[in-house]
Protein backbone atom coordinates (compact mmCIF):
# COMPACT_ATOMS: atom_id res chain seq x y z
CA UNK A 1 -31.31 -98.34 -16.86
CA UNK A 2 -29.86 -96.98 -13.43
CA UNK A 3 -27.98 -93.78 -13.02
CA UNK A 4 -27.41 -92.75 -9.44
CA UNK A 5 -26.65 -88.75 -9.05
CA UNK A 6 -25.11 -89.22 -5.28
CA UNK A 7 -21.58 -90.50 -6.23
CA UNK A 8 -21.07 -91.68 -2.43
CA UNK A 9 -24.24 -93.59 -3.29
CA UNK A 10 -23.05 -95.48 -6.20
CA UNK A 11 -20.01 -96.04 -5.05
CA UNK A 12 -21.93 -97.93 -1.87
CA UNK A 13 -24.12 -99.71 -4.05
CA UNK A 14 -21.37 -101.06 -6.32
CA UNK A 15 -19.23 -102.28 -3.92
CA UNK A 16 -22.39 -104.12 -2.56
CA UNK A 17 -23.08 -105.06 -5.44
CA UNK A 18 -19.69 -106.73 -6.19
CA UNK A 19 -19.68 -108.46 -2.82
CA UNK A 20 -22.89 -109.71 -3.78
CA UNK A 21 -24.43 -108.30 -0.23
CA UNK A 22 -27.80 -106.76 -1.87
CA UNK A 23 -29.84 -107.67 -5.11
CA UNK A 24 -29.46 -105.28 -8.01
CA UNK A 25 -32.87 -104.72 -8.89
CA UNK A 26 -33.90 -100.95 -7.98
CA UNK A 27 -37.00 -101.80 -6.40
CA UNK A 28 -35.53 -104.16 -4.32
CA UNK A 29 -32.25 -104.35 -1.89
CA UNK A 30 -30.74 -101.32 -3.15
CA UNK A 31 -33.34 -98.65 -2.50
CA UNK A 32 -34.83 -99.66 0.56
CA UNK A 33 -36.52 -97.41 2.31
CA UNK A 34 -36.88 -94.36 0.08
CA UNK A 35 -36.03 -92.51 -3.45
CA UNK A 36 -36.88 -90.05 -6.46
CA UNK A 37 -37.23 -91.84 -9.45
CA UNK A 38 -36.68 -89.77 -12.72
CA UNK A 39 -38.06 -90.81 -16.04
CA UNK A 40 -35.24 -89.65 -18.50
CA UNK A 41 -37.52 -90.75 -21.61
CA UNK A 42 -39.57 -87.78 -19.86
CA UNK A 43 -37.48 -85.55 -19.78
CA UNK A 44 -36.27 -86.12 -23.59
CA UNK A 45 -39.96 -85.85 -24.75
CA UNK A 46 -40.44 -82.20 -22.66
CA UNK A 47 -37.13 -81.46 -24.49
CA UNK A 48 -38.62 -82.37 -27.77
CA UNK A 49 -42.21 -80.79 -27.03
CA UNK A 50 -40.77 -77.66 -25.99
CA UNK A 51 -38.49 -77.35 -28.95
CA UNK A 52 -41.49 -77.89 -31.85
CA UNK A 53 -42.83 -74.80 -30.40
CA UNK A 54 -39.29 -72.82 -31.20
CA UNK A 55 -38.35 -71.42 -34.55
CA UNK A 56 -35.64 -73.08 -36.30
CA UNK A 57 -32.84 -70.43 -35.04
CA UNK A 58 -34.43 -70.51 -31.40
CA UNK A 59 -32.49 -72.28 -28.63
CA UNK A 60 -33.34 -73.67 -25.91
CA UNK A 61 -31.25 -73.19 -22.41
CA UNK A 62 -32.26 -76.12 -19.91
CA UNK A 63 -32.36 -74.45 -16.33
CA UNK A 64 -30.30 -77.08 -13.97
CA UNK A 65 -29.81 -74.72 -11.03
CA UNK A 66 -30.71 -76.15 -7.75
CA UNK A 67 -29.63 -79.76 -8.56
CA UNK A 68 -31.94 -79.86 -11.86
CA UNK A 69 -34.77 -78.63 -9.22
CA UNK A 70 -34.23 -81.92 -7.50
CA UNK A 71 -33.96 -84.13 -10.51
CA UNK A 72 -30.10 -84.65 -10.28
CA UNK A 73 -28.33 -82.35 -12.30
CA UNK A 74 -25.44 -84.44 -13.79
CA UNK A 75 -27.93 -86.58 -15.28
CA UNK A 76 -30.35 -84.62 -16.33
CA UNK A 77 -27.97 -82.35 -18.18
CA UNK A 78 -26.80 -85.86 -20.16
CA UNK A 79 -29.97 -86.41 -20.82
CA UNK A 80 -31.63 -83.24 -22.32
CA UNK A 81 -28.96 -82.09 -23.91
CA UNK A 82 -28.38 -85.17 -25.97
CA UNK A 83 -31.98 -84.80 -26.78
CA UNK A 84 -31.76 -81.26 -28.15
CA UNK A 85 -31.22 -78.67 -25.62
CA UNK A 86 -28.28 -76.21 -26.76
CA UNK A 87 -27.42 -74.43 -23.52
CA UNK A 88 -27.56 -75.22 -19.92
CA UNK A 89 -27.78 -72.89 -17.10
CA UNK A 90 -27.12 -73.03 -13.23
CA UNK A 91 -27.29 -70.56 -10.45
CA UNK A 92 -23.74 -70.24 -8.75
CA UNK A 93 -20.03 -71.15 -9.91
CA UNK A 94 -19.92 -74.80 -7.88
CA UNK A 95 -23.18 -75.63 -9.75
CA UNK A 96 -21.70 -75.51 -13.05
CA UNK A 97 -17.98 -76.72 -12.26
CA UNK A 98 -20.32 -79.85 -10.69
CA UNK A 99 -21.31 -80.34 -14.28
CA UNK A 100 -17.57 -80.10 -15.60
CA UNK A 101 -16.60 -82.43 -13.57
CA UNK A 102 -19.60 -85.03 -14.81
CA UNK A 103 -18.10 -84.01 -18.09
CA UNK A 104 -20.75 -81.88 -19.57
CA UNK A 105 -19.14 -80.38 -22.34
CA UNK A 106 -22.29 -77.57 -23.53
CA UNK A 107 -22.03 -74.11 -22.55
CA UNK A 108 -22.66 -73.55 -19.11
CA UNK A 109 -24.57 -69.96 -18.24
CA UNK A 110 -24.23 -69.08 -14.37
CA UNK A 111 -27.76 -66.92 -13.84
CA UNK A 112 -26.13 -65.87 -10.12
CA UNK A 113 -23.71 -62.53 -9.46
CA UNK A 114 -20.06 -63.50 -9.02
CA UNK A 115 -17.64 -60.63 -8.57
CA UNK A 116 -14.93 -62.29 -6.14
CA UNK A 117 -11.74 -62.84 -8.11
CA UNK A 118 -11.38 -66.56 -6.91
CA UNK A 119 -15.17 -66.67 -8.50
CA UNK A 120 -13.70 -65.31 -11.82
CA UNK A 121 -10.36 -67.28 -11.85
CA UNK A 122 -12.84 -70.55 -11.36
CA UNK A 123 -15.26 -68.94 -14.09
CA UNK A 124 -12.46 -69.21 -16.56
CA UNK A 125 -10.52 -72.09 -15.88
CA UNK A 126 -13.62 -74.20 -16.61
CA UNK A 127 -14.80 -72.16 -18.89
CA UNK A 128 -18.17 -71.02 -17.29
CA UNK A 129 -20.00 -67.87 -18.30
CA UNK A 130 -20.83 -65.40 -15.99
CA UNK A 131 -23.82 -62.93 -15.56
CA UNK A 132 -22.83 -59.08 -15.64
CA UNK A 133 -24.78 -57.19 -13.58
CA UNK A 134 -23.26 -53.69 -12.66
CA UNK A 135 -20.30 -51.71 -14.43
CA UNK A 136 -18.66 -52.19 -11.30
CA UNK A 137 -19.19 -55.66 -11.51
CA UNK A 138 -18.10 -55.77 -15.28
CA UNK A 139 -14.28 -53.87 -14.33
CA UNK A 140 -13.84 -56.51 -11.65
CA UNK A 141 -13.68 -58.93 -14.03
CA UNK A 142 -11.90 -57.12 -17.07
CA UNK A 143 -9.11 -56.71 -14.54
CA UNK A 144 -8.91 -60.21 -12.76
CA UNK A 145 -8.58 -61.53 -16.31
CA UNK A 146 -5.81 -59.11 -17.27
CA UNK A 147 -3.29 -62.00 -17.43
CA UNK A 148 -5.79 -63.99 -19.63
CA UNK A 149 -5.12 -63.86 -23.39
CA UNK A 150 -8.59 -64.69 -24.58
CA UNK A 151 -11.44 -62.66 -24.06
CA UNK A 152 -14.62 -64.02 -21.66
CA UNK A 153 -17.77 -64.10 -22.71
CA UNK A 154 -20.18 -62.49 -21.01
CA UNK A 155 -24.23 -61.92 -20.59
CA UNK A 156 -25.54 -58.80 -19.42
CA UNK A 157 -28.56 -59.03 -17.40
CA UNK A 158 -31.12 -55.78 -18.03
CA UNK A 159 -33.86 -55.26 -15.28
CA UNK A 160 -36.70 -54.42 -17.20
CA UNK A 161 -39.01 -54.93 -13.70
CA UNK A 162 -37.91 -57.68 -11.83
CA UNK A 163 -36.37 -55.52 -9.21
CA UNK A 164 -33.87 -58.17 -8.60
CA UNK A 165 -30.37 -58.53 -10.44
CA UNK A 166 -29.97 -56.37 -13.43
CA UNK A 167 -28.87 -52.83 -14.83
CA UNK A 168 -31.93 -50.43 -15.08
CA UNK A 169 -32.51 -51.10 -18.34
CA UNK A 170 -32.82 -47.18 -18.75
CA UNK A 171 -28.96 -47.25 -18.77
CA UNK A 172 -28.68 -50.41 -21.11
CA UNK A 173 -26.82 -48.25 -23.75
CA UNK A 174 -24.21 -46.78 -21.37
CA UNK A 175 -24.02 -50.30 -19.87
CA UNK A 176 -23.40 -51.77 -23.64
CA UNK A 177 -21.23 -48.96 -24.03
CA UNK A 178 -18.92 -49.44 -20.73
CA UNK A 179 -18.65 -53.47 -21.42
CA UNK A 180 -18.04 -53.27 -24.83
CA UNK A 181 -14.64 -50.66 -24.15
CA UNK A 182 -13.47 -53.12 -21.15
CA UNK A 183 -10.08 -55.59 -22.50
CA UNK A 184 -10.64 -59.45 -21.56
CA UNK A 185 -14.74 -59.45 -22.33
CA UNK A 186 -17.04 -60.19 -24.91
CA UNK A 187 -20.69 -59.55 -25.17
CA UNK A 188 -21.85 -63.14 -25.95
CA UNK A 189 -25.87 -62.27 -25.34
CA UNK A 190 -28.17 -59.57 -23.22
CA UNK A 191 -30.55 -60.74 -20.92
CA UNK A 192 -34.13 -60.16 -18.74
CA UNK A 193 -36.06 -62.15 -16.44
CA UNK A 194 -39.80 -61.69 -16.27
CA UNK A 195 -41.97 -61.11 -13.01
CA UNK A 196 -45.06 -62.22 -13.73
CA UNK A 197 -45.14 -64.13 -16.97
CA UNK A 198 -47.44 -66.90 -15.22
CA UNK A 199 -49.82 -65.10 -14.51
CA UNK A 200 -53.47 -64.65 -16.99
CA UNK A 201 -52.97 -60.81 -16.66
CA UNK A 202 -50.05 -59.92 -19.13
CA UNK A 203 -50.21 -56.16 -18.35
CA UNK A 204 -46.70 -56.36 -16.21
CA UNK A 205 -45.13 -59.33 -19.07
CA UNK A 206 -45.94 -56.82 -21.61
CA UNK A 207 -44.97 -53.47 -20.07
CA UNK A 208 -41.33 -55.59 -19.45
CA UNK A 209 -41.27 -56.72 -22.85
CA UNK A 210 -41.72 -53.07 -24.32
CA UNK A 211 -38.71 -52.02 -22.06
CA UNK A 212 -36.52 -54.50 -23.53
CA UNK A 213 -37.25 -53.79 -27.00
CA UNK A 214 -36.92 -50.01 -26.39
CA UNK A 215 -33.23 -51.15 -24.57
CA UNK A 216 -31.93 -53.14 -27.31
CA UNK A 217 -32.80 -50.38 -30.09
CA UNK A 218 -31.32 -47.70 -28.11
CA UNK A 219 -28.48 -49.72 -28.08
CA UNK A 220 -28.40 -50.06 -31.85
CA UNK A 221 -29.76 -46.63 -32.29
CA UNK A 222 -26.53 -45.23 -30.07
CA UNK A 223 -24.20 -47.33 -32.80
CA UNK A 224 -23.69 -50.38 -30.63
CA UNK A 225 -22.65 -52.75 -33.58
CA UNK A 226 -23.49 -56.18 -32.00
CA UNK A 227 -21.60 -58.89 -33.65
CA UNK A 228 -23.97 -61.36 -35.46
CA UNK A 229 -23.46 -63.63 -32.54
CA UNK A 230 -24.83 -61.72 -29.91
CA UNK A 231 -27.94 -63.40 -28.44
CA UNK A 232 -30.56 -61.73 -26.90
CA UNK A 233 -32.84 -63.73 -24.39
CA UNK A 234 -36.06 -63.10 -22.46
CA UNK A 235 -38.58 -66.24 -21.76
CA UNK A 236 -38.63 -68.47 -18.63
CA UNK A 237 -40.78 -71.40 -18.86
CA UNK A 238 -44.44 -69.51 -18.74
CA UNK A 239 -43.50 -66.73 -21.38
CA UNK A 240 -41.62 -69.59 -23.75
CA UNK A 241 -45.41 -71.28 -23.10
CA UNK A 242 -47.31 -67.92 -23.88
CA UNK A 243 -46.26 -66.08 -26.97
CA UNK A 244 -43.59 -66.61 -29.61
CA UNK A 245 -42.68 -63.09 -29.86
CA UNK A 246 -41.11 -63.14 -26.66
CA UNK A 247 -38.83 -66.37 -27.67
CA UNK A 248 -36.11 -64.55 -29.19
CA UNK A 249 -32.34 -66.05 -30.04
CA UNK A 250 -32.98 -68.65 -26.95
CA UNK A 251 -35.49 -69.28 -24.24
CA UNK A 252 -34.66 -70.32 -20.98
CA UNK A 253 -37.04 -72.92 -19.71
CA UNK A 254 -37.06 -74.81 -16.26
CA UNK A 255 -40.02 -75.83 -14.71
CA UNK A 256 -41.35 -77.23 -17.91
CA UNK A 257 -38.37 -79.11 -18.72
CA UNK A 258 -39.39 -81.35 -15.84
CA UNK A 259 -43.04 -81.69 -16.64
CA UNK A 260 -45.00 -79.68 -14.96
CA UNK A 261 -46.89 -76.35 -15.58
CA UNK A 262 -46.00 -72.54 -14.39
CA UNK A 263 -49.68 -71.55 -14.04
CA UNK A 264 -53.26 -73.64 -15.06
CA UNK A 265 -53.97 -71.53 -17.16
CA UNK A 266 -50.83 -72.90 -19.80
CA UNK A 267 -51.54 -76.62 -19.61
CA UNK A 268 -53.13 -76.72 -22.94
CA UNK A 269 -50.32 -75.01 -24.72
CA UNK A 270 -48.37 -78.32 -24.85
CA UNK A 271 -48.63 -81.50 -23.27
CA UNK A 272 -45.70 -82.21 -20.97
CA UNK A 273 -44.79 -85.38 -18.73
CA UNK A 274 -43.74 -84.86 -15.23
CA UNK A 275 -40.20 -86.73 -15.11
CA UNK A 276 -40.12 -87.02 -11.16
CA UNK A 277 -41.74 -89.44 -8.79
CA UNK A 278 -41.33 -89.84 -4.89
CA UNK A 279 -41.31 -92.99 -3.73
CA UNK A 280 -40.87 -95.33 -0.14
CA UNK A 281 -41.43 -98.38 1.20
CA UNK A 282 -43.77 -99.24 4.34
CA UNK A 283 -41.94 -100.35 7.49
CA UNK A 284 -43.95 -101.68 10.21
CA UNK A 285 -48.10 -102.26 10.13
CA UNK A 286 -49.86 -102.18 13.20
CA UNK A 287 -53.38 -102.42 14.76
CA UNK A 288 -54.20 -99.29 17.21
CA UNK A 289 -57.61 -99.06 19.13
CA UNK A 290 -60.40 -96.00 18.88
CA UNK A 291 -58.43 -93.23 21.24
CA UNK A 292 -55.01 -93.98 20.03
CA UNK A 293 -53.20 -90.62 19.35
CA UNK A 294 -50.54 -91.11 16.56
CA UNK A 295 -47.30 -89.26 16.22
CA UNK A 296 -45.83 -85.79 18.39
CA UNK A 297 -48.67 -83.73 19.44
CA UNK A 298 -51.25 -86.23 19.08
CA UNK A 299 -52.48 -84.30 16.26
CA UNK A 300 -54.35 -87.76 15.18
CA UNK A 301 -56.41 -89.24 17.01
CA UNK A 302 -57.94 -92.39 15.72
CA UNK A 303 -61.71 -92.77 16.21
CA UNK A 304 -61.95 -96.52 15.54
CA UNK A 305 -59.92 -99.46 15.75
CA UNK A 306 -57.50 -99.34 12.49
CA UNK A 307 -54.27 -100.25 10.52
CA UNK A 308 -51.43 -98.12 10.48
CA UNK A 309 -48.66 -98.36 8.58
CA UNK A 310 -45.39 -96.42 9.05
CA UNK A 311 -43.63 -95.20 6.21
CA UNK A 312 -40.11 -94.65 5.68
CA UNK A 313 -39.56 -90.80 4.38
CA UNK A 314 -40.31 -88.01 6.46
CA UNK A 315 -39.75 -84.21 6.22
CA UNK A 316 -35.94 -84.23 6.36
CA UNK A 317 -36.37 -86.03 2.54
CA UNK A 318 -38.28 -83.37 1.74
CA UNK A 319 -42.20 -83.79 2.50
CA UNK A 320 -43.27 -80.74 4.08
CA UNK A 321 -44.12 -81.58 7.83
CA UNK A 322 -47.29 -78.56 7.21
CA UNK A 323 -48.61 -81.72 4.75
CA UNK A 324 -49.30 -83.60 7.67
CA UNK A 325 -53.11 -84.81 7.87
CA UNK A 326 -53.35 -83.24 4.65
CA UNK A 327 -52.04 -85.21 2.07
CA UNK A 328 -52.86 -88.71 0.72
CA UNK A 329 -50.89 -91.28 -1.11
CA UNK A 330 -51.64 -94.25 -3.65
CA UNK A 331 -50.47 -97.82 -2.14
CA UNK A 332 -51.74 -100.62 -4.09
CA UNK A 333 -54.06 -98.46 -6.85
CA UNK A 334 -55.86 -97.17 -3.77
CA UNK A 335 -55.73 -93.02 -2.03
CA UNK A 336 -54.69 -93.67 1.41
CA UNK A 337 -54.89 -90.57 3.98
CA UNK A 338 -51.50 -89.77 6.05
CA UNK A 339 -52.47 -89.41 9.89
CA UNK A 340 -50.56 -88.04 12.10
CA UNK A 341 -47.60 -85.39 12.23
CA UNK A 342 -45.17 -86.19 9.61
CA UNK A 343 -41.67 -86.57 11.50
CA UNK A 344 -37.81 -86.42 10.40
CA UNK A 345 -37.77 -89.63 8.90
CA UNK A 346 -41.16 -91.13 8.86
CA UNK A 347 -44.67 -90.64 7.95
CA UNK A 348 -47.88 -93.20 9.17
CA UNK A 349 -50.79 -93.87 7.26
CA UNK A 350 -54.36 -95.42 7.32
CA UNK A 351 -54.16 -98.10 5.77
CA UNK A 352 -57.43 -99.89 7.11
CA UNK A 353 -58.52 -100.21 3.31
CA UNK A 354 -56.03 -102.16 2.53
CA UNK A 355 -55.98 -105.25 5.21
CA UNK A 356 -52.86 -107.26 3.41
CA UNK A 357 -50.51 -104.55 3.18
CA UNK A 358 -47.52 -105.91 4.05
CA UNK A 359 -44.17 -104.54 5.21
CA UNK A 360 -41.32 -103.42 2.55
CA UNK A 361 -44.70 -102.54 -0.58
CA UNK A 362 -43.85 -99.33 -2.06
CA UNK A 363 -45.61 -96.20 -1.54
CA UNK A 364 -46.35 -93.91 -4.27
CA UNK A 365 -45.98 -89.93 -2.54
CA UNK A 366 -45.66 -87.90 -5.48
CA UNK A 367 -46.58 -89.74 -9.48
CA UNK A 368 -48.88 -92.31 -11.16
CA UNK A 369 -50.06 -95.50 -9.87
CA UNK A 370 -52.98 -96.82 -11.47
CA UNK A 371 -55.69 -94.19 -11.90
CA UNK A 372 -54.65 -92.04 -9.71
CA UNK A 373 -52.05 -89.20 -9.71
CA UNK A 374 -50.26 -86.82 -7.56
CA UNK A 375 -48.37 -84.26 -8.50
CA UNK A 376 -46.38 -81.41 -6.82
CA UNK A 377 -48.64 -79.14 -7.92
CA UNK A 378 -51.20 -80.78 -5.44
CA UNK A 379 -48.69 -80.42 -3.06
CA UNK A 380 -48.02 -77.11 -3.65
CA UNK A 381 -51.68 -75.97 -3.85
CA UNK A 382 -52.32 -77.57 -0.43
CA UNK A 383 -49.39 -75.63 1.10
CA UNK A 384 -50.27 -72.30 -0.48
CA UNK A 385 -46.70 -72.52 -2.44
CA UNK A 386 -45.56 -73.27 -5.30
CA UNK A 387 -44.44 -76.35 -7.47
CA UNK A 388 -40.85 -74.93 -7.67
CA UNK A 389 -40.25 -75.64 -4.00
CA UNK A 390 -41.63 -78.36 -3.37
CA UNK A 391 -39.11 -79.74 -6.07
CA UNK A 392 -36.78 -78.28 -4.99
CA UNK A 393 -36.87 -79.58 -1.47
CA UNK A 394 -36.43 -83.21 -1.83
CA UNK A 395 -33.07 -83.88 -0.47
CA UNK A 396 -29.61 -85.58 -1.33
CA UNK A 397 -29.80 -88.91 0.99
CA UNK A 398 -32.97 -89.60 -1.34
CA UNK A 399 -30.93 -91.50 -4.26
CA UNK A 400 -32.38 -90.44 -7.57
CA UNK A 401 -33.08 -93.71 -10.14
CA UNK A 402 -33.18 -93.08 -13.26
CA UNK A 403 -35.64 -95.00 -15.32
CA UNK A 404 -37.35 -95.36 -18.51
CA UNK A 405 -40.80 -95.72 -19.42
């Protein structure tokens, strides 16, 4: 099975397709110089895994901000949410009226502030729901949708320590209080985000946790009578990994919907299957002599006669140029080293080991080939990041092929 995310893309391929200009196999004419292959039967088993670890009345909110972290998020929405995730969530208004437009039907949770009234107006007419942040920002809306006869549902986000978006979660009940009085709104959950929920020290998770607790019963305490479907939400991916008690009404998982771990220390918790791998295809070999420099800078220099082969992806697709001499990929069920500073749109390799290679045979950057695997978490730990952006970073003129293994 194909699905192409870039619509410009498929609209390309079909009419090439059609005119019978290109083959249709995905390995072939189509993709021929580089792409991000995502395994959807992947994804649907993370969605599964994930959800045996959730009480029955537990949700589970699939985090598709940032283009599904460079998954495509059209298609990954389609795909865990006919698998069993309840909610989806995105970062900004455009993000989730992208996913209207796919015709994504589940509710759509925008994590981002919005307070501009075109933001609201947009909010509404595809039926979006926003973040509330601030009073302030809650009376923007209530009067924007003055005109509106049915009320919004909103999520108010508490900062219990995040020191990012949030009320002080000292003021949840006057927060509660304001919101609840305001025409045009309804309190459809209440919200946190967690600092440091990946890492083996829980002091700061649990000191955040306590807050929210102690927000939600002054709430109640202070006669805030939440309806019986008010949720109340507070684990990311590494807390939804950690401890049950901090799973709630919902959980709102990213990183682990795609596969891969929020710390080391949580790999044995379930066993997940990265659903992304980078691929490219090798476009020129060559013989160079001992004392050949390779690439700008001459940061390569090769100290033998050898075989290089250049490689069509380079750091505009989304491989970090600081990987450059530091990062090896698998061509043939072999590790071959990358030489050289990693340009735009090209990478070279050593590919002495293998004397055949051949022009157009694919290389394996990120994923499995054989016995050997590389993941973005090697990436990442090379780069003194994290596995987040280096997802996050492969861009749009990289199609994404879906596939199923």
């Amino acid at each position: 099975m194909l699905s192409w995310e870039n619509a410009s893309f498929k609209t390309l391929i079909t009419e090439s397709l059609n005119q019978g200009s290109i083959e249709s196999d995905a390995y072939g004419g189509i993709c021929q110089r580089a792409w991000v292959e995502i395994n959807d039967r992947a994804l649907a088993y993370n969605v599964r895994k994930l959800k045996s670890i959730l009480s029955a009345k537990t949700k589970l909110m699939g985090v598709v901000k940032a283009d599904a972290y460079g998954h495509g998020a059209c298609q990954v929405s389609q795909t865990i949410l006919e698998a069993g995730a309840d909610w989806l969530a995105v970062a900004t208004v455009p993000e989730g009226i992208e996913l209207r437009l796919a015709g994504v039907e589940a509710p759509i949770l925008i994590l981002g502030a919005t307070d501009r009234p075109e933001q609201i107006q947009a909010i509404a007419h595809w039926q979006l729901q926003p973040t509330i942040c601030t009073p302030q920002q809650a009376l923007v809306f209530s009067e924007t949708l003055s005109h509106y006869t049915k009320a919004m549902p909103v999520h108010l986000m508490l900062d219990t320590g995040m020191s990012r978006l949030g009320m002080p979660w000292q003021e949840a009940v006057e927060f509660v209080q304001f919101v609840q009085r305001l025409p045009n709104l309804k309190i459809a959950s209440i919200y946190s985000h967690l600092a440091t929920a990946d890492s083996p020290d829980q002091t700061v998770m649990r000191k955040q946790h306590e807050r929210f607790e102690e927000a939600i019963r002054s709430c109640r305490i202070n006669g805030e009578g939440f309806s019986s479907d008010v949720q109340f939400h507070f684990a990311n991916s590494a807390a939804t990994l950690t401890d049950s008690a901090l799973h709630y009404d919902m959980v709102r998982v990213g990183l682990a919907l795609y596969g891969l771990y929020p710390a080391p220390h949580l790999h044995q918790k379930v066993n997940l299957k990265p659903a992304m791998q980078v691929k490219a295809r090798v476009t020129q070999v060559k013989t160079i002599e001992a004392g050949t420099g390779v690439s700008y800078g001459y940061q390569f220099i090769a100290k033998k006669r050898m075989r290089l082969a250049v490689v069509g992806i380079g750091y505009a697709d989304g491989v970090p140029r600081n990987l450059s001499n530091k990062m090896k990929v698998i061509v043939r069920d072999k590790l071959i080293p990358q030489v050289g500073a990693i340009t735009m749109d090209q990478l070279m390799l050593d590919v002495s080991a293998i004397p055949g290679l051949e022009t157009g045979e694919v290389v394996t950057l990120l994923g499995e080939q054989g016995k050997y695997q590389i993941s973005a978490e090697d990436w990442a730990n090379t780069l003194g990041t994290i596995s987040w952006e280096i997802l996050c970073s492969f861009k749009h003129r990289l199609p994404r092929v879906g596939v199923e293994k």
